[in-house]
N, C-alpha and C. Protein backbone atom coordinates (compact mmCIF):
# COMPACT_ATOMS: atom_id res chain seq x y z
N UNK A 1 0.84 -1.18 0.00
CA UNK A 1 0.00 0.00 0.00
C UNK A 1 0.88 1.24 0.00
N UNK A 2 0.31 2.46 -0.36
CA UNK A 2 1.15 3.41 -0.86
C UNK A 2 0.30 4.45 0.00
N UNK A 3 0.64 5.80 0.67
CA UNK A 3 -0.17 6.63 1.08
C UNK A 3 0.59 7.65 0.78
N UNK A 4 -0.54 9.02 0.84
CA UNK A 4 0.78 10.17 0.30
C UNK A 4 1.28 10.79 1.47
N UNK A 5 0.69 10.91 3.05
CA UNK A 5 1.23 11.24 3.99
C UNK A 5 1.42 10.07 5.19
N UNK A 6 2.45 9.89 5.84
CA UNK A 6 2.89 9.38 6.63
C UNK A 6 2.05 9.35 7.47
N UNK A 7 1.62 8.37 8.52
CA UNK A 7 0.73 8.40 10.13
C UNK A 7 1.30 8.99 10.88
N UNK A 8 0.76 9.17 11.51
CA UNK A 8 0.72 9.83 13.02
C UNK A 8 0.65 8.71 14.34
N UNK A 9 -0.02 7.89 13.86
CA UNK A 9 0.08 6.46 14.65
C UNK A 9 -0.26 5.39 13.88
N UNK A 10 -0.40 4.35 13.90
CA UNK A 10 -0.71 2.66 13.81
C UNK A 10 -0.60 1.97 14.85
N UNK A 11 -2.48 1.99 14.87
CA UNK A 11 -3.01 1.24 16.00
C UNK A 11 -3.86 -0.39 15.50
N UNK A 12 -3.32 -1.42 16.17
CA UNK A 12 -3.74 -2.97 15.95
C UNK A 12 -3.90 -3.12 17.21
N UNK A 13 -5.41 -4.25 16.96
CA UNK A 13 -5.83 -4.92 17.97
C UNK A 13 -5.80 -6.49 17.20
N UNK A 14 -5.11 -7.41 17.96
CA UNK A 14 -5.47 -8.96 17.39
C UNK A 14 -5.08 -9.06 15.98
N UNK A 15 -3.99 -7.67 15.75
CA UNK A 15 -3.50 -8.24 14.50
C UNK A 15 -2.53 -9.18 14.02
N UNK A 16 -1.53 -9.12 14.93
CA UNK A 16 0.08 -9.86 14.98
C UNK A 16 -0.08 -10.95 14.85
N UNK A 17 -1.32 -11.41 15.92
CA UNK A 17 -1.41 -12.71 16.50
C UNK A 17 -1.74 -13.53 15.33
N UNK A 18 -2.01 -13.15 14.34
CA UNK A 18 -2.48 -13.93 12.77
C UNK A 18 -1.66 -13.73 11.81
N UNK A 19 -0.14 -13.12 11.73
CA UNK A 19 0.36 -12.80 10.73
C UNK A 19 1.36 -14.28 11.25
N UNK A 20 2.30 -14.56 9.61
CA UNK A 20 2.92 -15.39 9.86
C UNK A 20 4.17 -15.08 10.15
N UNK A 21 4.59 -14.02 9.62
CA UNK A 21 6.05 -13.24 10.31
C UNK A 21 5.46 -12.04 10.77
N UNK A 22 5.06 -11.55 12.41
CA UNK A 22 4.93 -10.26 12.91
C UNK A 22 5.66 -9.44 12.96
N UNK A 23 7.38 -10.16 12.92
CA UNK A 23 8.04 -8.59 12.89
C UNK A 23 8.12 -8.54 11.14
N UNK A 24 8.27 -8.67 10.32
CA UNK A 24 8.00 -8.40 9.08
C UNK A 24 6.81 -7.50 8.64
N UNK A 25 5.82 -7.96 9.56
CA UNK A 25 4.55 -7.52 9.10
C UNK A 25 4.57 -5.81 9.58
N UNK A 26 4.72 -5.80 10.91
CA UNK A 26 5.77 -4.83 11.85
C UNK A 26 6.41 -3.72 10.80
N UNK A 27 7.51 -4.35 10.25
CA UNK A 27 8.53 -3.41 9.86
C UNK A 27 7.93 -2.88 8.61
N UNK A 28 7.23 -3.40 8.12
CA UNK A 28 6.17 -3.02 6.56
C UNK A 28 5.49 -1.89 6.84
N UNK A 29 4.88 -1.81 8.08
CA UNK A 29 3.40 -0.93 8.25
C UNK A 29 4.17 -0.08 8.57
N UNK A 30 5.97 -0.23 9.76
CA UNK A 30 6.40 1.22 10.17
C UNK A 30 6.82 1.76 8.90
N UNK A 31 6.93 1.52 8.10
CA UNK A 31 7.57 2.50 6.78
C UNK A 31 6.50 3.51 6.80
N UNK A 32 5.17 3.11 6.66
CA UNK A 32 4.28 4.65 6.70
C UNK A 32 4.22 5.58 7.94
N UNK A 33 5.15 5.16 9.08
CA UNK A 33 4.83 6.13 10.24
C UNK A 33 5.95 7.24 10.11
N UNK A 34 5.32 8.58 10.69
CA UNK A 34 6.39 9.32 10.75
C UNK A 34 7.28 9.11 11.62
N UNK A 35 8.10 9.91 11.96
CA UNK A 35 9.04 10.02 12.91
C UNK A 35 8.71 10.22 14.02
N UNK A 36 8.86 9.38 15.27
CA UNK A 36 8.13 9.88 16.50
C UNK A 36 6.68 9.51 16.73
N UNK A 37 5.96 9.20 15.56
CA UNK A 37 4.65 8.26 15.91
C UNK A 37 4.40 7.48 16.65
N UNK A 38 3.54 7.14 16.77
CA UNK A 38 3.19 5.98 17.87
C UNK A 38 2.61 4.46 17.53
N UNK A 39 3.16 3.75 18.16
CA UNK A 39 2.74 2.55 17.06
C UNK A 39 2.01 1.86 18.64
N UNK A 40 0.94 1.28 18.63
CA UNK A 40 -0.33 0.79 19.19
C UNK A 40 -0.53 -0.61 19.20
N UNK A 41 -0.60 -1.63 19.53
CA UNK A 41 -1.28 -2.95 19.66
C UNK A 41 -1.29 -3.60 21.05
N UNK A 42 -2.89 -4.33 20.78
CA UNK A 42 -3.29 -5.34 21.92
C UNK A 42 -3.30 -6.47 21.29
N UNK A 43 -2.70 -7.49 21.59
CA UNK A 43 -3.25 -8.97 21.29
C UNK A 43 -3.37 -9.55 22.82
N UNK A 44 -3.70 -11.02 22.60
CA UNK A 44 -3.85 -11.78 23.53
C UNK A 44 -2.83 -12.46 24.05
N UNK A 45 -3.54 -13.28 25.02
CA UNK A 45 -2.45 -14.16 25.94
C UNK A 45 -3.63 -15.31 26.76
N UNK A 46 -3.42 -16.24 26.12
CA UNK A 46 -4.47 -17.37 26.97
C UNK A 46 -3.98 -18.27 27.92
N UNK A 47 -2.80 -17.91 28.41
CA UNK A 47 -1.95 -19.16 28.82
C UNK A 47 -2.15 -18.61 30.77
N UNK A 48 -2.41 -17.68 30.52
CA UNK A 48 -3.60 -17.29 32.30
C UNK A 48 -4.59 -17.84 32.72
N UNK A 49 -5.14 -17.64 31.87
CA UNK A 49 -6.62 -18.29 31.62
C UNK A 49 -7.15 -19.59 32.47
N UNK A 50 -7.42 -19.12 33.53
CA UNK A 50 -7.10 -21.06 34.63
C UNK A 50 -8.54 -20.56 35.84
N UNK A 51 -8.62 -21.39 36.36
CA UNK A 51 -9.60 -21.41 37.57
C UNK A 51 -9.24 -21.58 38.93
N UNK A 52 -9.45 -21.47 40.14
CA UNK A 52 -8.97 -22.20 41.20
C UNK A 52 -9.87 -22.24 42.81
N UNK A 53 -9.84 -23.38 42.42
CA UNK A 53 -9.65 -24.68 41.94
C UNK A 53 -9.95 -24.82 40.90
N UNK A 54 -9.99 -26.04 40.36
CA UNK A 54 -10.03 -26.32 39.37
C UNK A 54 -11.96 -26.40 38.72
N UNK A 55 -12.59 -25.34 37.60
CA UNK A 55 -13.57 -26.03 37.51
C UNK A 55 -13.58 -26.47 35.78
N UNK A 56 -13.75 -27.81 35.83
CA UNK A 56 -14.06 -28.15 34.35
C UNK A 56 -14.66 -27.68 33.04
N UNK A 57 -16.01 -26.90 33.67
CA UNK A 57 -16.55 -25.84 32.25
C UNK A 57 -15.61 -24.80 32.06
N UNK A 58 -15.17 -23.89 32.97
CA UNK A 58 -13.92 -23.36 32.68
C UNK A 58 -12.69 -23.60 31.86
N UNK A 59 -11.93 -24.75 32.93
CA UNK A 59 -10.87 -25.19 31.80
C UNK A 59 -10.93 -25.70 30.40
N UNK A 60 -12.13 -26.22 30.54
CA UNK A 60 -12.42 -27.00 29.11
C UNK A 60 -12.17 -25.95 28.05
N UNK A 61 -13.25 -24.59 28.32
CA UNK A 61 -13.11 -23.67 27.39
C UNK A 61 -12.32 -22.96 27.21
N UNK A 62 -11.49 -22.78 28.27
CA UNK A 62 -9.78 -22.25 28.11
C UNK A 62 -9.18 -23.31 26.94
N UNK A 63 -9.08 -24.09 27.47
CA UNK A 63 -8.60 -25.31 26.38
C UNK A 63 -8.78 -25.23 25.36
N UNK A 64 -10.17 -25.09 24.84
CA UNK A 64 -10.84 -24.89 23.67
C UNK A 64 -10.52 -23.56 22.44
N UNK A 65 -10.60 -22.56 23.65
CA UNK A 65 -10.07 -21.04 23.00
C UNK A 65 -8.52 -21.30 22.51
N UNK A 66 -8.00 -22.05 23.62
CA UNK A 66 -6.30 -21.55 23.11
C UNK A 66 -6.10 -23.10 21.70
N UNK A 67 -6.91 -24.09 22.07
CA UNK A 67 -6.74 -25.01 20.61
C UNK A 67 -7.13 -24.40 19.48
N UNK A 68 -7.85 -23.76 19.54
CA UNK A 68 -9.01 -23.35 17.93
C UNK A 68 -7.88 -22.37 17.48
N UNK A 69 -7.68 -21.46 18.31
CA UNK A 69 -6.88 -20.47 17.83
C UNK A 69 -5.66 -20.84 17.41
N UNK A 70 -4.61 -21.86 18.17
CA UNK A 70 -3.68 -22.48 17.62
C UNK A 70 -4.18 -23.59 16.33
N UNK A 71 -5.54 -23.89 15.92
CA UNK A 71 -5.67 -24.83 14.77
C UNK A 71 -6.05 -23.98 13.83
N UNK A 72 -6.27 -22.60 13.93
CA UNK A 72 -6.27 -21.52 12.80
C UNK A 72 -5.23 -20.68 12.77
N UNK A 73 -3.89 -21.38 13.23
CA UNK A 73 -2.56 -20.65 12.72
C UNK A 73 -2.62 -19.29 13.87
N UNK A 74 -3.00 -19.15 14.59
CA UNK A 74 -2.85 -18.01 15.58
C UNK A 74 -2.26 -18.43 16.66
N UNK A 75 -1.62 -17.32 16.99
CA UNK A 75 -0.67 -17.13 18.44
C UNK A 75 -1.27 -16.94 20.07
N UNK A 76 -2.20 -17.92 20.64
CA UNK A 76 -2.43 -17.44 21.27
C UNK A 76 -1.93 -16.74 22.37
N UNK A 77 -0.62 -16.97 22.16
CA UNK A 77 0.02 -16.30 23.39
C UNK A 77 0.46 -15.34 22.90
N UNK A 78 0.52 -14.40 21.98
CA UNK A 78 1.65 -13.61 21.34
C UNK A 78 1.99 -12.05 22.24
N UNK A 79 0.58 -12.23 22.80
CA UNK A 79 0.91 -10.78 23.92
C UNK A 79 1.95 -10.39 24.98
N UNK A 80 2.31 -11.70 24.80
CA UNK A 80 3.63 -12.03 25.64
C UNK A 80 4.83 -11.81 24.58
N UNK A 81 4.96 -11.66 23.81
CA UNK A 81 6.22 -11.32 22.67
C UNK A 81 6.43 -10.75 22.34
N UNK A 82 5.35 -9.45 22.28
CA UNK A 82 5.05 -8.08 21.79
C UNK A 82 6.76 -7.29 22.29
N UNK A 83 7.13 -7.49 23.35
CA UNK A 83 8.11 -6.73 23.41
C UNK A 83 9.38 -7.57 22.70
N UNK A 84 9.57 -8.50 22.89
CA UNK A 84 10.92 -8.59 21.63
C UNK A 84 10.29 -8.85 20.17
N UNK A 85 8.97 -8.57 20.02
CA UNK A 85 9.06 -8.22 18.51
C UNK A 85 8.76 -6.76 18.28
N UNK A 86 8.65 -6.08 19.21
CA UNK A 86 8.71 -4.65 19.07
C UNK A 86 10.60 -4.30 18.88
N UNK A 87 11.39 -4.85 19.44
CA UNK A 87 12.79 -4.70 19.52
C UNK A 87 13.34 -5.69 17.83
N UNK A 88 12.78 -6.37 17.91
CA UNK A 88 13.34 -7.23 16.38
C UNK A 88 12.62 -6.24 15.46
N UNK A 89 12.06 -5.49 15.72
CA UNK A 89 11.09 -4.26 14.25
C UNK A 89 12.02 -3.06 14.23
N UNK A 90 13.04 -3.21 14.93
CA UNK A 90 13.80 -1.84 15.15
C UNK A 90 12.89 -0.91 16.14
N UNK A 91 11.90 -0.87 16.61
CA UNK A 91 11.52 -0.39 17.86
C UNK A 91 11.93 -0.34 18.96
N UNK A 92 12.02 0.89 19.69
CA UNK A 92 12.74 0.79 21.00
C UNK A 92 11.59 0.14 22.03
N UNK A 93 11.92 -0.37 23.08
CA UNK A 93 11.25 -1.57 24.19
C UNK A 93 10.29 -1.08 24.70
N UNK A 94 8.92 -1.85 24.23
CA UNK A 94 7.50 -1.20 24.44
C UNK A 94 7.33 -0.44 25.93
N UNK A 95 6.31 0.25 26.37
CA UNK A 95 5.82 0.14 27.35
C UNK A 95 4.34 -1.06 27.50
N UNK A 96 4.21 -1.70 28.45
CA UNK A 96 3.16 -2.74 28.20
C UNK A 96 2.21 -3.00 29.59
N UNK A 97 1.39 -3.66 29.27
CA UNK A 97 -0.11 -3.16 29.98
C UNK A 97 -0.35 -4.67 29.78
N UNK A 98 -0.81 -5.18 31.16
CA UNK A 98 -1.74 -6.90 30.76
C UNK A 98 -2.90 -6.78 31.67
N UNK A 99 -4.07 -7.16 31.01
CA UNK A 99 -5.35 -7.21 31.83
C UNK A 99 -6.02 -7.75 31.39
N UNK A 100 -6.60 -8.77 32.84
CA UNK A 100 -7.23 -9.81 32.81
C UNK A 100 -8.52 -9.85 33.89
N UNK A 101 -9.86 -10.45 34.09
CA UNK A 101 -10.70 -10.74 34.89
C UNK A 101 -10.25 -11.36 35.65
N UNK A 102 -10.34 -11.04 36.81
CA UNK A 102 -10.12 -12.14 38.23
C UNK A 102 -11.52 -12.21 38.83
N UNK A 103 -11.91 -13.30 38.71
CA UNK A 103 -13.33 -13.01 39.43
C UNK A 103 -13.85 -14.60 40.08
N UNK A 104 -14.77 -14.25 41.07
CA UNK A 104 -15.63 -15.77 41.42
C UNK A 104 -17.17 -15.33 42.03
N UNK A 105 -17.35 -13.77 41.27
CA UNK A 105 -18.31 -13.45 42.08
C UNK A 105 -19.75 -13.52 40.58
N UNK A 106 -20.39 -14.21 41.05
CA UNK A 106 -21.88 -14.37 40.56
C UNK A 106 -22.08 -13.86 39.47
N UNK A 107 -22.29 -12.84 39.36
CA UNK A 107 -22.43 -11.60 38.52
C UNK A 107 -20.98 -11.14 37.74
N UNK A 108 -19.95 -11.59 37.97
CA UNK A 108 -18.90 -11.49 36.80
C UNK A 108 -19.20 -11.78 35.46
N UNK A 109 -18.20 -10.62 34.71
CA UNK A 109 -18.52 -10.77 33.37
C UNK A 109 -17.60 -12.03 32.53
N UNK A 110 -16.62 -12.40 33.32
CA UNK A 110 -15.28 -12.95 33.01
C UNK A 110 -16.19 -14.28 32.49
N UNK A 111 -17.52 -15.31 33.20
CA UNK A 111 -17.79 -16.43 32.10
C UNK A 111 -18.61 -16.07 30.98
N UNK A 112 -19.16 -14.97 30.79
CA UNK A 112 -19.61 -14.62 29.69
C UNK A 112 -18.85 -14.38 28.13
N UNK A 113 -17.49 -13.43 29.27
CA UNK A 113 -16.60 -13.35 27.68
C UNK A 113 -15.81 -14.49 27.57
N UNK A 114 -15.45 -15.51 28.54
CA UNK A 114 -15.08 -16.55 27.61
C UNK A 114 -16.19 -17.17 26.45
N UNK A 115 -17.21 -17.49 27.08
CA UNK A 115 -17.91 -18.20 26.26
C UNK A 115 -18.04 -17.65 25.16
N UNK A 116 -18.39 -15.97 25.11
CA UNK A 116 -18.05 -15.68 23.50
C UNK A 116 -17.48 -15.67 23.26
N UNK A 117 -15.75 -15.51 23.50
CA UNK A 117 -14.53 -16.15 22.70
C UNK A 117 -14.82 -17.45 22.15
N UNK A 118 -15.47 -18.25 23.09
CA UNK A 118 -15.43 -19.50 22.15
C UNK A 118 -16.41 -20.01 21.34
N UNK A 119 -17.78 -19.31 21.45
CA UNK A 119 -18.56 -19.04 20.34
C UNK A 119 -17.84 -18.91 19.06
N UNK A 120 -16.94 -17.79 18.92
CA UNK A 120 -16.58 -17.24 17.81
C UNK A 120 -15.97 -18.07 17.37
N UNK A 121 -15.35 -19.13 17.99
CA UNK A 121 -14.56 -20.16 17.55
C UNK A 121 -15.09 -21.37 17.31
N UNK A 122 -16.37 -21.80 17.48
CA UNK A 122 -16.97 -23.09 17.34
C UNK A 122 -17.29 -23.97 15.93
N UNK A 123 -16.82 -23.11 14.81
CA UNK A 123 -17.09 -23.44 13.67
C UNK A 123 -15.47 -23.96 13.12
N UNK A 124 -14.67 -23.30 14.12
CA UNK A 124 -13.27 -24.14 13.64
C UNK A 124 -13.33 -25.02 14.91
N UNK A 125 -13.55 -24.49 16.07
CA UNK A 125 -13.74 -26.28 16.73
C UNK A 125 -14.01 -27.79 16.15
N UNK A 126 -15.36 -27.50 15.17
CA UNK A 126 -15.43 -28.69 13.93
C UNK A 126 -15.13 -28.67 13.32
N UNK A 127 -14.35 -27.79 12.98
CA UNK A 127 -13.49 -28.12 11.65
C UNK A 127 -12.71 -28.82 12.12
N UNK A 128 -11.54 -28.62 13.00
CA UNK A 128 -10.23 -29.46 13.63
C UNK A 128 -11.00 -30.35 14.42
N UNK A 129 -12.18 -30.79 14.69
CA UNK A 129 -12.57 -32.67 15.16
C UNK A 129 -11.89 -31.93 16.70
N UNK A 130 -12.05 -30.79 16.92
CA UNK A 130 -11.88 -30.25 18.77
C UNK A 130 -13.06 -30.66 19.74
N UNK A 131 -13.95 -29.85 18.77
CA UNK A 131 -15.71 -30.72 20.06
C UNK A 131 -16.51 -30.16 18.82
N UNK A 132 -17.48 -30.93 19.22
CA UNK A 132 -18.82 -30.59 18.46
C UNK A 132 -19.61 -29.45 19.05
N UNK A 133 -20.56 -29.01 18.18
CA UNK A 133 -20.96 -28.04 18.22
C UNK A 133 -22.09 -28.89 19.72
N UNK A 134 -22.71 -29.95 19.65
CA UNK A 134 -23.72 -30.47 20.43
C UNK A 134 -22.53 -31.14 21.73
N UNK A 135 -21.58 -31.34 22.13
CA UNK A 135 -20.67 -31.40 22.97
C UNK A 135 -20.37 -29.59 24.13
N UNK A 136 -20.00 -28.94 23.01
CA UNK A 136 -19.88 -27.28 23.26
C UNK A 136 -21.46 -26.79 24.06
N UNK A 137 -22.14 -26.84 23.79
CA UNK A 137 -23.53 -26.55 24.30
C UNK A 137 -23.00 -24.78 24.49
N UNK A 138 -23.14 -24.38 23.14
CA UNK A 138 -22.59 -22.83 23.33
C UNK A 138 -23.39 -21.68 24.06
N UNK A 139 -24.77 -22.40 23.54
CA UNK A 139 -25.97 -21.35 24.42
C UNK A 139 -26.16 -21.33 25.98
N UNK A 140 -25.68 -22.29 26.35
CA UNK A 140 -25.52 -22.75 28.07
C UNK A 140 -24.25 -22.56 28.78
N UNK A 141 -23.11 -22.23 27.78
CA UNK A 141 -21.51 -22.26 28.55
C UNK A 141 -21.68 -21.54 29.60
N UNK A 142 -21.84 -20.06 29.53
CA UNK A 142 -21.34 -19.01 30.24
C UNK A 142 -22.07 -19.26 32.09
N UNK A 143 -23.14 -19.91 31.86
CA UNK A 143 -24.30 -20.46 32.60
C UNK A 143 -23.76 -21.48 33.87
N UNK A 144 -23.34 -22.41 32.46
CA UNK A 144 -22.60 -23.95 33.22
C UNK A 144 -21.29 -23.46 33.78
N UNK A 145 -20.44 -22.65 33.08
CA UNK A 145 -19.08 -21.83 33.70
C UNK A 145 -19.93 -21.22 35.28
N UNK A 146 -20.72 -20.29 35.54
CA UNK A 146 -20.92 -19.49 36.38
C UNK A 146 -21.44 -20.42 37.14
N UNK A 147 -22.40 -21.41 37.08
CA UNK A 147 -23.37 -22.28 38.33
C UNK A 147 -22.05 -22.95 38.92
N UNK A 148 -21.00 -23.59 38.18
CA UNK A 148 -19.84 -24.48 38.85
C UNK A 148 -18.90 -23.32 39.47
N UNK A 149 -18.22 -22.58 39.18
CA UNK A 149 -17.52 -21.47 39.59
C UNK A 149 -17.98 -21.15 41.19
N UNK A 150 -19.76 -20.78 41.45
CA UNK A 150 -20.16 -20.38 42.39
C UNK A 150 -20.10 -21.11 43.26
N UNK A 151 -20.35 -22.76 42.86
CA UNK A 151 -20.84 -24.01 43.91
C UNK A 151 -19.61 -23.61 44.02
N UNK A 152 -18.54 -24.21 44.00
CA UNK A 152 -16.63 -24.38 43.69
C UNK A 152 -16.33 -23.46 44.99
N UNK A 153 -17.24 -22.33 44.92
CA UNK A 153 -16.23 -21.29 45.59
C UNK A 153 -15.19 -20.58 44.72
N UNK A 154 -14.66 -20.81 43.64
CA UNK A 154 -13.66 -20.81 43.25
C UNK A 154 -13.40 -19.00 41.92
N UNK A 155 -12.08 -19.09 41.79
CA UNK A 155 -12.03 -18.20 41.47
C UNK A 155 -11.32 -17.85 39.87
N UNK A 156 -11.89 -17.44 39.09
CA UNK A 156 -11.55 -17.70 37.33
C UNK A 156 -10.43 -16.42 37.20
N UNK A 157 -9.51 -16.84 36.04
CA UNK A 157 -8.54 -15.64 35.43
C UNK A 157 -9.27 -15.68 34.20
N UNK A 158 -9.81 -14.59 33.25
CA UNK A 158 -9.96 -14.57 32.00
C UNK A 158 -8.66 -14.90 31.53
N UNK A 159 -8.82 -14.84 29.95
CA UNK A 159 -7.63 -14.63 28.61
C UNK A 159 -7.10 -13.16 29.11
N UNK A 160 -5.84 -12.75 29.13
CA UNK A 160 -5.44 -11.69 29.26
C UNK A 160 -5.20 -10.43 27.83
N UNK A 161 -5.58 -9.31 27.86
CA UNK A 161 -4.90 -8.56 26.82
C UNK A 161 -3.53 -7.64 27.39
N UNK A 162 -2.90 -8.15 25.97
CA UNK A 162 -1.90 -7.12 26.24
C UNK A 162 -1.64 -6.15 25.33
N UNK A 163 -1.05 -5.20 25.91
CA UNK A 163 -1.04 -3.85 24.87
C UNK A 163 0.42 -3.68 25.35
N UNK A 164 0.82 -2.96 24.13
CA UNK A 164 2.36 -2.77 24.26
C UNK A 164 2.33 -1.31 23.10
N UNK A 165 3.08 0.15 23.46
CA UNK A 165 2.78 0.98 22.73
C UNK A 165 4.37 1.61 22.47
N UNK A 166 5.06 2.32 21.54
CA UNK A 166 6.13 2.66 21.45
C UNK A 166 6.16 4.26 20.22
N UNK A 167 7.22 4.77 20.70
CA UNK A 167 7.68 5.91 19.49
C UNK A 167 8.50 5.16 18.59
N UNK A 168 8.38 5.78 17.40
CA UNK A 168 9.33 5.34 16.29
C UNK A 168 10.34 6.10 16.50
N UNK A 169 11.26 5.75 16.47
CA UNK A 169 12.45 7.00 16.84
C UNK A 169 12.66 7.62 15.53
N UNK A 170 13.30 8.89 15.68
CA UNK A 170 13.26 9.84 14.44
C UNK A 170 14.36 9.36 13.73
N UNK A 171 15.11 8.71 14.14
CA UNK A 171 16.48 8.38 13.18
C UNK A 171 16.27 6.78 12.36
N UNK A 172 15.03 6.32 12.97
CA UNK A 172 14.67 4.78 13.05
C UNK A 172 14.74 5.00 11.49
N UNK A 173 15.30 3.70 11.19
CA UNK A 173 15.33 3.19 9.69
C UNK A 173 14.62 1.44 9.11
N UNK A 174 13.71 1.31 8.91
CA UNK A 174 12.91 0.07 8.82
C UNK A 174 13.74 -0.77 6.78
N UNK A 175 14.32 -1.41 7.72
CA UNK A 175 14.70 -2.89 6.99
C UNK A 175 14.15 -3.09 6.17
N UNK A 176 13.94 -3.62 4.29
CA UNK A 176 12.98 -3.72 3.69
C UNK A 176 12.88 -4.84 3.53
């Protein structure tokens, strides 16, 4: 792509995590930033993602989120890399941000957004022979997550986001 003025920033959410070389992909997009811009991204990190104790509708769908996404070529962990692929892009060393749900209280939102994470994913669940759509019981997860969670006592970590943000330095020269 060609633009006639340089950015001011480049901001990605959940983009990296799907490219097959990120710092490549990285060093491509900084060619349009100016000098001193700001370059922006959140991806994920599922490898938090746990209960405790342990409750089974939970883990299952942790499980589930971080398989689908690894059987459609995605990183689920990549939020965790963001800073040495911000440093392999010729970027100087992000500043970075991780946030996640900690919750075991009733009314948390934390089994809801898993279950739509893994909604979104249930059509590559069957594709990769992960679970069936009638195994998944997608309309009931967030439900079956919250009734066990409460009995349990217990206490859930969502998927974490991470954001990592940096200046382009003015002398920065991007690799072609």
């Amino acid at each position: 792509m060609n633009f006639s003025e340089p950015f001011d920033a480049i901001v990605g959410r959940f983009v990296l995590m799907y490219q097959e070389d990120p710092v490549w992909t990285l060093r491509k997009i900084l060619r349009h930033l100016r000098p001193n811009g700001l370059v922006v991204f959140q991806e994920v990190d599922t490898s938090a993602c746990r209960s405790c104790p342990s409750v089974s509708a939970f883990d299952q769908a942790a499980r589930w989120l971080g398989e689908a996404l690894r059987g459609s070529r995605a990183r689920p962990e990549l939020g965790l890399e963001m800073h040495s692929l911000f440093l392999d892009s010729s970027l100087p060393a992000p500043s970075m941000r991780y946030d996640a749900l900690v919750s075991g209280a009733p009314d948390s939102p934390v089994y809801q957004l898993l279950a739509e994470a893994v909604r979104s994913l249930v059509p590559t669940l069957q594709k990769l022979n992960l679970a069936a759509p009638a195994h998944v019981q997608i309309d009931s997860l967030a439900d079956r997550i919250r009734e066990e969670v409460v009995a349990r006592r217990a206490v859930v970590v969502s998927y974490g986001l991470v954001g990592a943000w940096a200046r382009k330095l003015i002398t920065h020269r991007i690799a072609k």
